[in-house]
C-alpha atoms as a PDB file:
ATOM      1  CA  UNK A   1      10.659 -78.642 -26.534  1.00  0.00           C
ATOM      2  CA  UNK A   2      13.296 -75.566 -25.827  1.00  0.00           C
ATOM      3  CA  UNK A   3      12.252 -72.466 -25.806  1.00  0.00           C
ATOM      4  CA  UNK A   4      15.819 -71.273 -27.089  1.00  0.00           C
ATOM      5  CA  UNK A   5      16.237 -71.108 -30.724  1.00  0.00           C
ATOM      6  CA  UNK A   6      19.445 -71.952 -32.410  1.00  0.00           C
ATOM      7  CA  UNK A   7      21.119 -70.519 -35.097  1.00  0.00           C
ATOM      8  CA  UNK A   8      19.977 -72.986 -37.579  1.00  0.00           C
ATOM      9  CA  UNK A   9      16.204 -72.698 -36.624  1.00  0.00           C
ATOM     10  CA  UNK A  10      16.751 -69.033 -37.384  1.00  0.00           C
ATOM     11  CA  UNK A  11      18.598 -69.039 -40.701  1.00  0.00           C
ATOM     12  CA  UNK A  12      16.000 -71.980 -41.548  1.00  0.00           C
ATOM     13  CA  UNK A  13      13.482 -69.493 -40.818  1.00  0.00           C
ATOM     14  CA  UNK A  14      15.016 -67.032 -42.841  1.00  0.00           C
ATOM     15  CA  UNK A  15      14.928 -69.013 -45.800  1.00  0.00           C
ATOM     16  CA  UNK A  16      11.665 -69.710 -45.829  1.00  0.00           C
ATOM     17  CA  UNK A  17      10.609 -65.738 -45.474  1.00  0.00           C
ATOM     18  CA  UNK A  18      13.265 -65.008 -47.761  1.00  0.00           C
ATOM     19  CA  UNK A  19      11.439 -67.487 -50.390  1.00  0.00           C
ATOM     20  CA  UNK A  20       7.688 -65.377 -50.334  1.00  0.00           C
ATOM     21  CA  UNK A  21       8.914 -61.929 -49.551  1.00  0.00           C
ATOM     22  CA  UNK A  22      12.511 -61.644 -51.358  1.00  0.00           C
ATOM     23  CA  UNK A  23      14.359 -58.682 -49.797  1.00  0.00           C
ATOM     24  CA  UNK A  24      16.735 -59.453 -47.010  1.00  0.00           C
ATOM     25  CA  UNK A  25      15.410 -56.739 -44.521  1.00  0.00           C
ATOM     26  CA  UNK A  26      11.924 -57.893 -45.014  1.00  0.00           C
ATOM     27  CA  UNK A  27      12.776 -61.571 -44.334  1.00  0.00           C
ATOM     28  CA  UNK A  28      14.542 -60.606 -41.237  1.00  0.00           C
ATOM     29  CA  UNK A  29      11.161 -58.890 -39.615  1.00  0.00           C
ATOM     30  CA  UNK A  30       9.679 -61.657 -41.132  1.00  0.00           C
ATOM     31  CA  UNK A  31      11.553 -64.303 -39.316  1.00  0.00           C
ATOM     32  CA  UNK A  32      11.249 -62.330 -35.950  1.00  0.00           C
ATOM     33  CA  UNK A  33       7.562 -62.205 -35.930  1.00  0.00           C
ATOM     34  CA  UNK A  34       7.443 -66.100 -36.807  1.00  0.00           C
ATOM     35  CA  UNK A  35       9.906 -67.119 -34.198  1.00  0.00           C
ATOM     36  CA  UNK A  36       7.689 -65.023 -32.267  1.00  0.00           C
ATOM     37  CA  UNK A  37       4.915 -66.440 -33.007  1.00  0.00           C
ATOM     38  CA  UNK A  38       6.384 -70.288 -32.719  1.00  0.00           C
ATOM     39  CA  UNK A  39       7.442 -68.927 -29.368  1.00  0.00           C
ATOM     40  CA  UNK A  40       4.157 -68.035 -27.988  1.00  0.00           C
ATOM     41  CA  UNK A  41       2.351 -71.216 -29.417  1.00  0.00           C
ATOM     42  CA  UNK A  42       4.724 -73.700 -28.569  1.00  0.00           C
ATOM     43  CA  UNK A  43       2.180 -75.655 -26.612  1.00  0.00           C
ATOM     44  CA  UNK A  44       0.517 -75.549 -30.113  1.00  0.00           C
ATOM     45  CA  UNK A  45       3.183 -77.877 -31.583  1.00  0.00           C
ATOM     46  CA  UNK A  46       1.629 -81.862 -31.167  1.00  0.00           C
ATOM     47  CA  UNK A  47       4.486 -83.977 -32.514  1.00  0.00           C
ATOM     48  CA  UNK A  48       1.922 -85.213 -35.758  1.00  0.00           C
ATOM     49  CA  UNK A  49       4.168 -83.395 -38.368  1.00  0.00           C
ATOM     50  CA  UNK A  50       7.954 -82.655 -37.830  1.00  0.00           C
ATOM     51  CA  UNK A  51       9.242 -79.711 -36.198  1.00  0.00           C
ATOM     52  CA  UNK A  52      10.351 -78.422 -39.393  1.00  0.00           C
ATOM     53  CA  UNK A  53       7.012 -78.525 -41.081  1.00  0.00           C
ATOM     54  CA  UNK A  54       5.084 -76.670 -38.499  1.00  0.00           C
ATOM     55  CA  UNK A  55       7.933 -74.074 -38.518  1.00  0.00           C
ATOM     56  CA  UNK A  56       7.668 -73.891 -41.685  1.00  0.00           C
ATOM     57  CA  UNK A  57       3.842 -73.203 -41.823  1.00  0.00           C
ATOM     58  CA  UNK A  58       4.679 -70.681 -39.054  1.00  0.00           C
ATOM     59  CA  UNK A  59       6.890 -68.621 -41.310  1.00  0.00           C
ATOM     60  CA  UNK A  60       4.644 -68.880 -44.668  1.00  0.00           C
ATOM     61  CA  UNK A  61       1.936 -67.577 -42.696  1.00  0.00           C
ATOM     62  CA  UNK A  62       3.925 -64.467 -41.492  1.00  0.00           C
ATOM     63  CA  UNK A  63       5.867 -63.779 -44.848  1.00  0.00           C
ATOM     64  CA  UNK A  64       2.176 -63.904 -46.685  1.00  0.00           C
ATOM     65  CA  UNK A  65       0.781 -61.817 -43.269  1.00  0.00           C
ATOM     66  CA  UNK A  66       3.680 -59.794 -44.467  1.00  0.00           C
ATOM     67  CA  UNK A  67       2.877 -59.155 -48.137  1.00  0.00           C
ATOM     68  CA  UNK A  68      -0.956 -58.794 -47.263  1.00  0.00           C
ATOM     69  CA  UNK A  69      -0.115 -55.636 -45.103  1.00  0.00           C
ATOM     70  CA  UNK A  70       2.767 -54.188 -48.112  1.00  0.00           C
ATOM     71  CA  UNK A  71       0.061 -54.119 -50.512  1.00  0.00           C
ATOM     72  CA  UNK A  72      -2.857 -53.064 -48.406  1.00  0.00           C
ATOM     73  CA  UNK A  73      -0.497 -50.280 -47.418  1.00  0.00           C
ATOM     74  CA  UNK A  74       0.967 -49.697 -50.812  1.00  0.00           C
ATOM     75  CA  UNK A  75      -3.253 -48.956 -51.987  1.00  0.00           C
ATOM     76  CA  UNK A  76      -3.139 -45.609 -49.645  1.00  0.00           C
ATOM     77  CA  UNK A  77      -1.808 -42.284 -50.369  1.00  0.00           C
ATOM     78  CA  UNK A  78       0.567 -40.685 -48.226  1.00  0.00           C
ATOM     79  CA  UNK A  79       0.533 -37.232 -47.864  1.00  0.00           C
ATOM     80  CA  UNK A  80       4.620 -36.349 -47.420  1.00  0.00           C
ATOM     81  CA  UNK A  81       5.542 -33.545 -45.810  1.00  0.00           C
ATOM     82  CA  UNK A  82       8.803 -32.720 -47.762  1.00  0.00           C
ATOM     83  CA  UNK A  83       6.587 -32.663 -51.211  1.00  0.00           C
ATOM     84  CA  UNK A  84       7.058 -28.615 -52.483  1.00  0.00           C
ATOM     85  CA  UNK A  85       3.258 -27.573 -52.044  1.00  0.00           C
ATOM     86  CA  UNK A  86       3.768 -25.500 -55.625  1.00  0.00           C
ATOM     87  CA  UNK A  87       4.511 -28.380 -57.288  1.00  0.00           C
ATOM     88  CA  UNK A  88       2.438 -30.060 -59.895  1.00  0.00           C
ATOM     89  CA  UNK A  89       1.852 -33.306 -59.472  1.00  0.00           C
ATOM     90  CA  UNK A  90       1.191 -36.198 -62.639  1.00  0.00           C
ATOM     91  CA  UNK A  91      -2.057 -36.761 -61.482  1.00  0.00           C
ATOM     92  CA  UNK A  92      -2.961 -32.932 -61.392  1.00  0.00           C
ATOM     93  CA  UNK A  93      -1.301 -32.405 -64.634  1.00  0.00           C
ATOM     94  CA  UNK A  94      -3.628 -34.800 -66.052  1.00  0.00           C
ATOM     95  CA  UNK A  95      -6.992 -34.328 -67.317  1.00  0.00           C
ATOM     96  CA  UNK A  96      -9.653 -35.442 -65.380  1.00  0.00           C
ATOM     97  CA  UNK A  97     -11.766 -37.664 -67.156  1.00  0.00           C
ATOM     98  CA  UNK A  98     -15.181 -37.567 -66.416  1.00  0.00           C
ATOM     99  CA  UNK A  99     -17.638 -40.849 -66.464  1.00  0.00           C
ATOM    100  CA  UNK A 100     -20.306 -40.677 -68.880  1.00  0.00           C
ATOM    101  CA  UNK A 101     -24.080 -40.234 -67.760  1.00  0.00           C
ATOM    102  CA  UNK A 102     -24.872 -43.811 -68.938  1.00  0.00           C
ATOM    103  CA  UNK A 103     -22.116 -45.290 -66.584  1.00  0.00           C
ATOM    104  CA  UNK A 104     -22.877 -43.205 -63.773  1.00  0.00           C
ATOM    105  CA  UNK A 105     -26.303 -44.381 -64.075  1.00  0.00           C
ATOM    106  CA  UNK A 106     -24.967 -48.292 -64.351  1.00  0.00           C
ATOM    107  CA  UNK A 107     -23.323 -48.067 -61.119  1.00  0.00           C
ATOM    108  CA  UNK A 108     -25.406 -46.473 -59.412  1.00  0.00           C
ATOM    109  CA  UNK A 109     -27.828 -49.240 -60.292  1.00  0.00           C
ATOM    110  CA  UNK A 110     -25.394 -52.095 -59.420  1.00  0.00           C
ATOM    111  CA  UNK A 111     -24.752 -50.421 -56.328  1.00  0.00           C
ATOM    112  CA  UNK A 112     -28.701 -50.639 -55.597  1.00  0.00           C
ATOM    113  CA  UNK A 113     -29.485 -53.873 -56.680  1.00  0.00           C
ATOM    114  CA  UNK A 114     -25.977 -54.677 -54.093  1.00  0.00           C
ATOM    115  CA  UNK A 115     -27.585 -53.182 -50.937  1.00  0.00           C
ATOM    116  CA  UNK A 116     -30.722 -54.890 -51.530  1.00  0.00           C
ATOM    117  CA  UNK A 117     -29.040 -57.955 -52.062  1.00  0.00           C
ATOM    118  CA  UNK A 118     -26.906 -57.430 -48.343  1.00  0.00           C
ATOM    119  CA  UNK A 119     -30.231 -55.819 -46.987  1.00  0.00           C
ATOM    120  CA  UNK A 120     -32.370 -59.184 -47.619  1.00  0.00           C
ATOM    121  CA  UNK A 121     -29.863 -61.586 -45.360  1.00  0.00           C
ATOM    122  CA  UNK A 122     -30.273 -59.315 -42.334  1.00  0.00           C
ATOM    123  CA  UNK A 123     -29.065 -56.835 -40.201  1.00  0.00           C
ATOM    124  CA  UNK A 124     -26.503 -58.576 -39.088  1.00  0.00           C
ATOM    125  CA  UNK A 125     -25.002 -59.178 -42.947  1.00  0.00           C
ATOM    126  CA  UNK A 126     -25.122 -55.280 -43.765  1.00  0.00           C
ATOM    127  CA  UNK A 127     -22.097 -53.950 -41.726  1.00  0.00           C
ATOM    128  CA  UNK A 128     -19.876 -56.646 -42.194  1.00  0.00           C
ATOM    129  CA  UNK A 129     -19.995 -56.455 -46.031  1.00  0.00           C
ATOM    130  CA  UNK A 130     -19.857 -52.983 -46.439  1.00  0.00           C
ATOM    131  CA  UNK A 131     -16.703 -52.907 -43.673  1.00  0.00           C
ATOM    132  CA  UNK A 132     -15.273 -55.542 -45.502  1.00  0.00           C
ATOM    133  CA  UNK A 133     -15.747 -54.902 -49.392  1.00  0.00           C
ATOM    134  CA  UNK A 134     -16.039 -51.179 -49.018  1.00  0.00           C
ATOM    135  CA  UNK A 135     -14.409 -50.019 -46.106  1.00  0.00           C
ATOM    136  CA  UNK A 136     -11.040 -52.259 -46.488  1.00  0.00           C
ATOM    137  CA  UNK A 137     -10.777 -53.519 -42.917  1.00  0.00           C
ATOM    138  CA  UNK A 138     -10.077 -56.920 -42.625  1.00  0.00           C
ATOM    139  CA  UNK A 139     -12.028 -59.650 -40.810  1.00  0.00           C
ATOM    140  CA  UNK A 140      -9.986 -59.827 -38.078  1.00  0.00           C
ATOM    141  CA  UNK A 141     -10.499 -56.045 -37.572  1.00  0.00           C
ATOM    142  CA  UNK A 142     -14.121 -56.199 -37.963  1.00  0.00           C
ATOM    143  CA  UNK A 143     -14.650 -59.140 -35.590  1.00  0.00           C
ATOM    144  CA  UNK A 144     -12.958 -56.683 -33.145  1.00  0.00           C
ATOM    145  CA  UNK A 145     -14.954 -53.673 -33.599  1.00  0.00           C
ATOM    146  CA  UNK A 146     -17.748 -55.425 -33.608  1.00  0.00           C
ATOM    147  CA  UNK A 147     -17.495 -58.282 -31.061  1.00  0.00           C
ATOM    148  CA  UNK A 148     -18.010 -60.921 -32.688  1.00  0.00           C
ATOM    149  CA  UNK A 149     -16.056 -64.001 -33.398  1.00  0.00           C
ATOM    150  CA  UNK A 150     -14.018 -64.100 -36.424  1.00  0.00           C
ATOM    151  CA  UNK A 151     -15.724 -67.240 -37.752  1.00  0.00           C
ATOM    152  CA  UNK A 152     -18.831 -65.185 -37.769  1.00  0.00           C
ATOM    153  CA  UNK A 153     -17.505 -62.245 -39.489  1.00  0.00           C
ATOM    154  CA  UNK A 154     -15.842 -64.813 -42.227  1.00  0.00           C
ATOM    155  CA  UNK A 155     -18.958 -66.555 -42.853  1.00  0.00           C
ATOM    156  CA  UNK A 156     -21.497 -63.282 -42.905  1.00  0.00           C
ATOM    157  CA  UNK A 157     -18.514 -61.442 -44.978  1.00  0.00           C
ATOM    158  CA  UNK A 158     -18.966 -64.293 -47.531  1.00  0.00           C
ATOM    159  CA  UNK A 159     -22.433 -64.964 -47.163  1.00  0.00           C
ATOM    160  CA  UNK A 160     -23.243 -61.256 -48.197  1.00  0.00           C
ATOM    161  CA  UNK A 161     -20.553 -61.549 -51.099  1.00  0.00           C
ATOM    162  CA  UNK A 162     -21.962 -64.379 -52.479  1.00  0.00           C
ATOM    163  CA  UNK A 163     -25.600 -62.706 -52.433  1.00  0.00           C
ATOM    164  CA  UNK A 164     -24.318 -59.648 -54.225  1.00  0.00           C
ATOM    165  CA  UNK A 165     -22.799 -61.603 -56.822  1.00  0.00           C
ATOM    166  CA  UNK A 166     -25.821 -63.666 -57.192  1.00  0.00           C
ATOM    167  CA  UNK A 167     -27.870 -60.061 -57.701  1.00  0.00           C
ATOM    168  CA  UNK A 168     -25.671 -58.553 -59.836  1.00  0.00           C
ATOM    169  CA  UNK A 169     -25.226 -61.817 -62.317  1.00  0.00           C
ATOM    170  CA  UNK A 170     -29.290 -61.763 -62.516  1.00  0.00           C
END
């Protein structure tokens, strides 16, 4: 197989990102990083599908990689610099509304009974839950900082979710 893409493996490419992510200058980064990507692992490609389809699961996987990071970075809140500082924002405008002693209490509880829950798998369970589920990072990023394989991380991260689920149905 070539290493030199041709103008209809790109614009194929293309239409695939432009299917999941649906703006034209998203599907172009889009169709970079897969043709990126099918460049690098093109020893990865076996001949037991068609080109086509393994292209294609190349460029699903970066359009949803894609969408993953827009959202995760559409959840934080970015201080901007050319925001007037006197200004009154919505969200100081509006009253804060305060939780009520008897919820407070509640999830303070659930939050208990969900460390004990992590706390009775092991050691090992504890920072990979509370990285995952509280922290935001994702598995790849905790198998990282952690050293660990990211098999291990997946099936601790879900071992401890399922546990805290279990605790907090009972």
């Amino acid at each position: 197989m070539g290493t030199d893409f041709g103008a209809d493996t790109v614009r194929y490419v293309y239409a695939v990102a432009m299917k999941y992510v649906r703006d034209e200058d998203a599907a172009w980064d889009v169709t970079q990083d897969a043709l990126l990507n099918a460049f690098r692992h093109r020893d990865s490609f076996r001949g037991d599908a068609a080109y086509s389809t393994w292209l294609y699961r190349i460029a699903a996987t970066a359009a949803l990689m894609y969408l993953r990071k827009q959202r995760r970075r559409s959840r934080e809140v970015l201080a901007s610099g050319t925001v007037d500082p006197d200004a009154v924002s919505v969200i100081d405008a509006a009253p804060a509304q305060a939780p009520s002693p008897e919820t407070t209490c509640s999830v303070r509880e659930q939050v208990a009974r969900v460390r004990r829950a992590v706390a009775d798998l092991g050691t090992k369970y504890e920072p990979v839950f509370w990285m995952r589920y509280a922290d935001g990072y994702s598995e790849t990023e905790i198998a990282e900082r952690l050293g660990t394989t990211l098999p291990t991380v997946k099936t601790r991260a879900h071992r401890a979710l399922v546990a805290a689920r279990t605790k907090l149905a009972a």
